[in-house]
C-alpha atoms as a PDB file:
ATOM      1  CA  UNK A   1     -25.651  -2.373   6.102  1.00  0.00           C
ATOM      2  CA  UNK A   2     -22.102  -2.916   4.731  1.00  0.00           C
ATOM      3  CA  UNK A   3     -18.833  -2.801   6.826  1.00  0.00           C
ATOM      4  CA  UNK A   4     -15.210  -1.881   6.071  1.00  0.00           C
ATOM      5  CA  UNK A   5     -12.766  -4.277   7.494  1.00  0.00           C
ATOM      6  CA  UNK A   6      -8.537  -4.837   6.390  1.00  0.00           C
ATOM      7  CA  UNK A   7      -8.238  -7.482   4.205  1.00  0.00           C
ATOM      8  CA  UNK A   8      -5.012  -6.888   2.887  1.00  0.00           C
ATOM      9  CA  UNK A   9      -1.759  -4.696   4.880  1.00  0.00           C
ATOM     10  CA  UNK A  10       1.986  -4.627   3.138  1.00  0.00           C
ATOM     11  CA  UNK A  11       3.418  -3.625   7.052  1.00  0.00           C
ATOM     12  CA  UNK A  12       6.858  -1.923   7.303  1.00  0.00           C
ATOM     13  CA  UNK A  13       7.685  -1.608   3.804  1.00  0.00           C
ATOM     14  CA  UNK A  14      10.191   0.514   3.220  1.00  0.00           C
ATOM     15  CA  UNK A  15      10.073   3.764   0.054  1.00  0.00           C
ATOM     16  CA  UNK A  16      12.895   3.267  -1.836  1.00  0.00           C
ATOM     17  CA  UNK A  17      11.876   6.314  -4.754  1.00  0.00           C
ATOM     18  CA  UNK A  18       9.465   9.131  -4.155  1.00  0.00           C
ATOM     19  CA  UNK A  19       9.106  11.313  -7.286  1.00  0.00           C
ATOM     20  CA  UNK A  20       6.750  14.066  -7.254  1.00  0.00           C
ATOM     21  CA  UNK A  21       7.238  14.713 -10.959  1.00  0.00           C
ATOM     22  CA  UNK A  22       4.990  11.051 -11.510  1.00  0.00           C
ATOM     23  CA  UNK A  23       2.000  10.591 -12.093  1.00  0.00           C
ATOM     24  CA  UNK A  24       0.172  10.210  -8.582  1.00  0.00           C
ATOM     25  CA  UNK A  25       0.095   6.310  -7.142  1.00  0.00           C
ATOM     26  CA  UNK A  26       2.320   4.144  -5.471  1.00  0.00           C
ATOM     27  CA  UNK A  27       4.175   1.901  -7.195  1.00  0.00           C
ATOM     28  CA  UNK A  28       4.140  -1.543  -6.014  1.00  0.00           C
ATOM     29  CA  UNK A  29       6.589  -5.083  -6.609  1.00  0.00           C
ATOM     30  CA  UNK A  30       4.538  -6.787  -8.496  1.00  0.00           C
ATOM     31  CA  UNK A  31       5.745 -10.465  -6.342  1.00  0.00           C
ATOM     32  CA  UNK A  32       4.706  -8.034  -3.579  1.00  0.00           C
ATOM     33  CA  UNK A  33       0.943  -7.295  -4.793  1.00  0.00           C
ATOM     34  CA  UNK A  34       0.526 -11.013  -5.407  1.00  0.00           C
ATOM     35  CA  UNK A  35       2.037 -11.590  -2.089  1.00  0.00           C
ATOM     36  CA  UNK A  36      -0.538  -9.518  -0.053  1.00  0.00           C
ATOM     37  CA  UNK A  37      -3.325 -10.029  -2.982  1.00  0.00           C
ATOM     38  CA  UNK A  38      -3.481  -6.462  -3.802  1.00  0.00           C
ATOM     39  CA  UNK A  39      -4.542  -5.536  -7.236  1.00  0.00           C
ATOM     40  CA  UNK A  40      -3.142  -3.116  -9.836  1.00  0.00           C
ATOM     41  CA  UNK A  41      -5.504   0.221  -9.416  1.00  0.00           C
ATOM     42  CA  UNK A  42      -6.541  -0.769  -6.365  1.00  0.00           C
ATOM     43  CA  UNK A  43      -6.797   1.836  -3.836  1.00  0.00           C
ATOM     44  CA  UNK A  44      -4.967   1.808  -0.444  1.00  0.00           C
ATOM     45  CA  UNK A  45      -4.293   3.861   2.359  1.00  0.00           C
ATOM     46  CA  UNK A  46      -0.460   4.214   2.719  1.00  0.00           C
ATOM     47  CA  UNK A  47       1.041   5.529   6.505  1.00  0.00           C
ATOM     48  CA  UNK A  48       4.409   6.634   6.917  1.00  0.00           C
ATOM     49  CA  UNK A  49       5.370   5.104   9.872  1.00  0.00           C
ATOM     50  CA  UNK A  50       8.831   7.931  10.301  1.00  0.00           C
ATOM     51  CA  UNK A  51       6.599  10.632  10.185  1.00  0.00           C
ATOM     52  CA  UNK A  52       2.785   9.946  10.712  1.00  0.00           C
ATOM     53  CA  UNK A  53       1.669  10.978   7.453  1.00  0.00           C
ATOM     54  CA  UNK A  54      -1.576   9.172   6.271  1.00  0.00           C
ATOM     55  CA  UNK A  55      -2.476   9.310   2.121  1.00  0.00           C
ATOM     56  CA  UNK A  56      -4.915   7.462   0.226  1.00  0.00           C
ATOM     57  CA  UNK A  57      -4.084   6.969  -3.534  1.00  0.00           C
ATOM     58  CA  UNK A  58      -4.116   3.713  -5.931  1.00  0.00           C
ATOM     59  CA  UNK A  59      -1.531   0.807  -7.154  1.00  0.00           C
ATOM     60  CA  UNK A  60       0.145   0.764  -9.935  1.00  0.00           C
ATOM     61  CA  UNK A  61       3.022  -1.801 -11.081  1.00  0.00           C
ATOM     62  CA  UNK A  62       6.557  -2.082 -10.325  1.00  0.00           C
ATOM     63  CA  UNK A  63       9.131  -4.156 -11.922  1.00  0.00           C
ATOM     64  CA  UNK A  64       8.571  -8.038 -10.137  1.00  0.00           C
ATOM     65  CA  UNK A  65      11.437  -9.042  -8.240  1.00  0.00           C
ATOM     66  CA  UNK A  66      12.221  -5.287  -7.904  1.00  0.00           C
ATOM     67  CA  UNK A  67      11.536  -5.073  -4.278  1.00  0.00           C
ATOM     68  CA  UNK A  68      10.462  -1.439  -5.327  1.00  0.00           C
ATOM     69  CA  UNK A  69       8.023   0.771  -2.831  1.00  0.00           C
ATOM     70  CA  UNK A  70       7.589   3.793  -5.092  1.00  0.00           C
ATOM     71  CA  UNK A  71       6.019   7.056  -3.651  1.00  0.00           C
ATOM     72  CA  UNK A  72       4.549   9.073  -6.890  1.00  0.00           C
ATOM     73  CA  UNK A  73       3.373  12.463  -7.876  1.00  0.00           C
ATOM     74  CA  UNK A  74       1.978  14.685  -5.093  1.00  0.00           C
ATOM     75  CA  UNK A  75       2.133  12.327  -2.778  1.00  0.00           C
ATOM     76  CA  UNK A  76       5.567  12.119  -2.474  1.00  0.00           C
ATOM     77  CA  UNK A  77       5.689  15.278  -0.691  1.00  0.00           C
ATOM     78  CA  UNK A  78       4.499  12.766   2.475  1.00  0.00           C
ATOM     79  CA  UNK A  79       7.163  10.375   2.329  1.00  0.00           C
ATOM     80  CA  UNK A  80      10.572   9.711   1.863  1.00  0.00           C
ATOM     81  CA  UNK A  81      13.262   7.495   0.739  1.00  0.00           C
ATOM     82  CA  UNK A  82      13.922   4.728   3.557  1.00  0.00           C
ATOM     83  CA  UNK A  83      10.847   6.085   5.459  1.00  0.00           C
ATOM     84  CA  UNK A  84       8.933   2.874   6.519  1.00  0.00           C
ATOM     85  CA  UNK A  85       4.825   2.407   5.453  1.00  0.00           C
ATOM     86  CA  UNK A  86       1.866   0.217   6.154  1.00  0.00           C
ATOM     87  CA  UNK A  87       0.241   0.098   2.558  1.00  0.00           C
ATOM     88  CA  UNK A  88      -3.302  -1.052   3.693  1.00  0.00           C
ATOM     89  CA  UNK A  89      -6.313  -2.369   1.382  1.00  0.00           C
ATOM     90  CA  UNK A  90      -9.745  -3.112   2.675  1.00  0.00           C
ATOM     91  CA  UNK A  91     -13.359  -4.747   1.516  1.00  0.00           C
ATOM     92  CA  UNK A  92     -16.446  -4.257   2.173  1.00  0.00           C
ATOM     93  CA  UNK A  93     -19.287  -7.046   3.133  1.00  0.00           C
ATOM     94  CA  UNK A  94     -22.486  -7.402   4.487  1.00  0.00           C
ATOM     95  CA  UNK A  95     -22.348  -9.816   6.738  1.00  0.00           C
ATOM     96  CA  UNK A  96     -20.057  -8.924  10.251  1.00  0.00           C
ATOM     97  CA  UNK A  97     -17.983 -12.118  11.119  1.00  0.00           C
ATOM     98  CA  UNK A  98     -17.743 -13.441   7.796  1.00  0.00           C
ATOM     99  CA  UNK A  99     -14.473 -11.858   6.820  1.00  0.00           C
ATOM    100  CA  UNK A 100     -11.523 -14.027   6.930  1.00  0.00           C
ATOM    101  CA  UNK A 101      -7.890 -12.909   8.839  1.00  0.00           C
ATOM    102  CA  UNK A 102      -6.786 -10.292   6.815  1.00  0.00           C
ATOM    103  CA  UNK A 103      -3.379 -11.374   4.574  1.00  0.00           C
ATOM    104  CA  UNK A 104      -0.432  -9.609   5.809  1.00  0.00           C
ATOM    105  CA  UNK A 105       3.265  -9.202   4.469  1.00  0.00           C
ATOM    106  CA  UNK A 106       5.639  -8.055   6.960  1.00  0.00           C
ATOM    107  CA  UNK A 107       9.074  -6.373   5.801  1.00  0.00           C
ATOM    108  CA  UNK A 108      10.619  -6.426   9.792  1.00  0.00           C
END
């Protein structure tokens, strides 16, 4: 049997575009995405800490050094500009107890 745990959470990040007329993703820092090891296409679960909304979708690049959290296509009818979100990624394995702390990057 395989099990879900966090491996990976971008905590307190804060939007700084949502654009519904995107293509649907989240744009990401690329320093950041290194930072947490977080892959381009990757797919997270993103929660708006101002207002409680809760959205998968997938990664895609922003501009390194940017500092960018970027809230795209539908999904940025969940979130806003200076909201603050947990970006969370997470792995599966087979074997309870053998996965490591997850990596975290805090923003606060």
């Amino acid at each position: 049997m395989y099990r879900e745990y966090l491996r990976a959470k971008i905590h307190e990040a804060v939007v700084t575009k949502a654009d519904a007329d995107c293509d649907g993703s989240i744009g990401i820092d690329l320093d950041i995405l290194d930072r947490a090891d977080i892959g381009i296409y990757e797919k997270v679960l993103v929660a708006d800490c101002d207002n409680g909304n809760r959205f998968e979708t997938y990664v895609v690049a922003a501009p390194r050094g940017s500092g960018e959290i970027n809230i795209l296509g539908a999904t940025a009818q969940l979130s806003e500009v200076g909201h603050a979100v947990n970006i969370l990624a997470f792995g599966f394995t087979e074997y309870p107890g053998s996965y490591s702390t997850p990596k975290i990057v805090t923003f606060k």
